[in-house]
Protein backbone atom coordinates (compact mmCIF):
# COMPACT_ATOMS: atom_id res chain seq x y z
CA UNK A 1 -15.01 27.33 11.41
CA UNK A 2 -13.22 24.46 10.04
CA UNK A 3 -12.70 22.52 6.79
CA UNK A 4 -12.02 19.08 5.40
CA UNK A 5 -8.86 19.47 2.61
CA UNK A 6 -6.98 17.12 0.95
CA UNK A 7 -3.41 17.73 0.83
CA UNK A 8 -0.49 15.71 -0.76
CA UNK A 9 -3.18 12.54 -1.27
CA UNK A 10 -4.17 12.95 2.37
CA UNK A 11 -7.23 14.38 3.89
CA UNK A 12 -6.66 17.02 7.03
CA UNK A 13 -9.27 18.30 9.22
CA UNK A 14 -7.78 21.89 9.49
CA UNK A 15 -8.94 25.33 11.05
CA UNK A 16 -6.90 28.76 11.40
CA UNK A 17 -3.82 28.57 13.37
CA UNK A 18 -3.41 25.27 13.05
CA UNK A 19 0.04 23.57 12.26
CA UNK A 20 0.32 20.27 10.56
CA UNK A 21 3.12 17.73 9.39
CA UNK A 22 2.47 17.23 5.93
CA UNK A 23 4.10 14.80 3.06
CA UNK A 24 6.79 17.02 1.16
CA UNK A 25 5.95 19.88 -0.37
CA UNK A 26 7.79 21.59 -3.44
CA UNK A 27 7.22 25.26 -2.00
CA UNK A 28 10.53 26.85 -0.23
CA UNK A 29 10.18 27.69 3.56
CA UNK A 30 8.21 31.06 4.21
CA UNK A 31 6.36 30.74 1.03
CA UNK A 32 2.42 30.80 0.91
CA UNK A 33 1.12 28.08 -0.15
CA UNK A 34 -3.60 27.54 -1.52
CA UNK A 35 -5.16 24.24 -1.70
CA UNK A 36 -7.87 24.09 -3.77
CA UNK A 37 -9.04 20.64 -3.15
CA UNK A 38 -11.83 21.14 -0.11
CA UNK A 39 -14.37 18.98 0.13
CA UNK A 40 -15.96 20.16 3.24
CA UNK A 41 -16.89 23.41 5.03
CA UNK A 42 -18.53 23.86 8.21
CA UNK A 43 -19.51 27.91 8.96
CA UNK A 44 -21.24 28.90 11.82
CA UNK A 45 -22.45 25.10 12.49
CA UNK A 46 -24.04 25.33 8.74
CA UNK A 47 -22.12 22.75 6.84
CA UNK A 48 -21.33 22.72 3.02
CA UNK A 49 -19.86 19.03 1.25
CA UNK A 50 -18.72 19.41 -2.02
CA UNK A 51 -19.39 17.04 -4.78
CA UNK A 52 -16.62 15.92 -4.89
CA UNK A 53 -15.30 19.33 -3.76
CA UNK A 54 -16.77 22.80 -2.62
CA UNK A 55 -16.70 25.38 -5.07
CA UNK A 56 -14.84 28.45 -4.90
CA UNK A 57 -13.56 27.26 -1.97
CA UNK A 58 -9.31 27.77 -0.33
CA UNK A 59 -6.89 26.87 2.20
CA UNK A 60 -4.44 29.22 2.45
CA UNK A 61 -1.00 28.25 4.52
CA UNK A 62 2.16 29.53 5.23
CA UNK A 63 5.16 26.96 4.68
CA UNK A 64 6.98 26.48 8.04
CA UNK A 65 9.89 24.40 7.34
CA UNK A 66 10.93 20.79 6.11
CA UNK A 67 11.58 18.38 7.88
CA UNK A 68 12.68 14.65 8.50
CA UNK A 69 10.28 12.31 10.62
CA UNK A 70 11.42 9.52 13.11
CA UNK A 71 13.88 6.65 11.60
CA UNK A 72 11.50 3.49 11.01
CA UNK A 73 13.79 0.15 11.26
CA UNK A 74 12.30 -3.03 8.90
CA UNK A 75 13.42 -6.04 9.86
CA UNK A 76 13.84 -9.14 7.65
CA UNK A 77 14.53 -12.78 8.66
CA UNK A 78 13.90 -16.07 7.57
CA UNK A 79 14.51 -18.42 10.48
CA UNK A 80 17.23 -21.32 9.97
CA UNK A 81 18.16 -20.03 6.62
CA UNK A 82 20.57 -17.22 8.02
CA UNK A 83 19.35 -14.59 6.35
CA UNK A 84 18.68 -11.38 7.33
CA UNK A 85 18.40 -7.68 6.79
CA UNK A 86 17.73 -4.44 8.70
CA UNK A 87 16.66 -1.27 6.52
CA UNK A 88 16.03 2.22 7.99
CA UNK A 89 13.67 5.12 6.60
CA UNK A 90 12.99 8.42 7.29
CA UNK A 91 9.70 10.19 5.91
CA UNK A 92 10.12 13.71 4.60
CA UNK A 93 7.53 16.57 5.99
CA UNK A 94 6.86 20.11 5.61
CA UNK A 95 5.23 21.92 8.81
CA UNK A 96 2.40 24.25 7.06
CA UNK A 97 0.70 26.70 9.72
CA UNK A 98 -3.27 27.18 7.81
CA UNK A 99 -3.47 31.13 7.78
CA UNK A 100 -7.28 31.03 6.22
CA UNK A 101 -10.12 29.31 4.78
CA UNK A 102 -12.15 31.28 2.11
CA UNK A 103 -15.23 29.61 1.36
């Protein structure tokens, strides 16, 4: 059994046990956390798409932890003008582990 949910703006292809890096979440770590927003269900090979979203229909997860993700460098130049500049950013995640999916 899995399901199609979208999380944070993002759409996850998620089934129980699974653990996935997420954009931030608000919750505190250890905290259970129900998304609402499925918009597919697929139960004993018998599929269900929502229009837009399934009715009645949860994701339940656990909140792991934050986290940070890897430092991404961009690079400016313009050649023969002598300019340059280097930025660095680091994308903030929370680990979710998906306890169930109610539909």
């Amino acid at each position: 059994m899995y399901a199609i949910v979208e999380i944070a703006g993002q759409q996850f292809k998620v089934e129980k046990g699974n653990k996935l890096f997420v954009h931030r979440l608000e919750n505190e770590e250890g905290s259970e956390v129900k998304f609402d927003k499925v918009l597919l269900v697929d139960k004993d090979d018998q599929v269900t798409v929502g229009t837009p979203t399934v009715g009645k229909a949860n994701v339940s997860a656990k909140v792991l932890q934050h986290v940070k993700g890897d430092k991404v460098l961009v690079f400016k130049k313009k050649r023969r003008k002598g300019y340059q500049t280097l930025n660095g950013h680091r994308q903030q995640f929370t680990e979710i582990e998906i306890q169930d999916i109610n539909a």
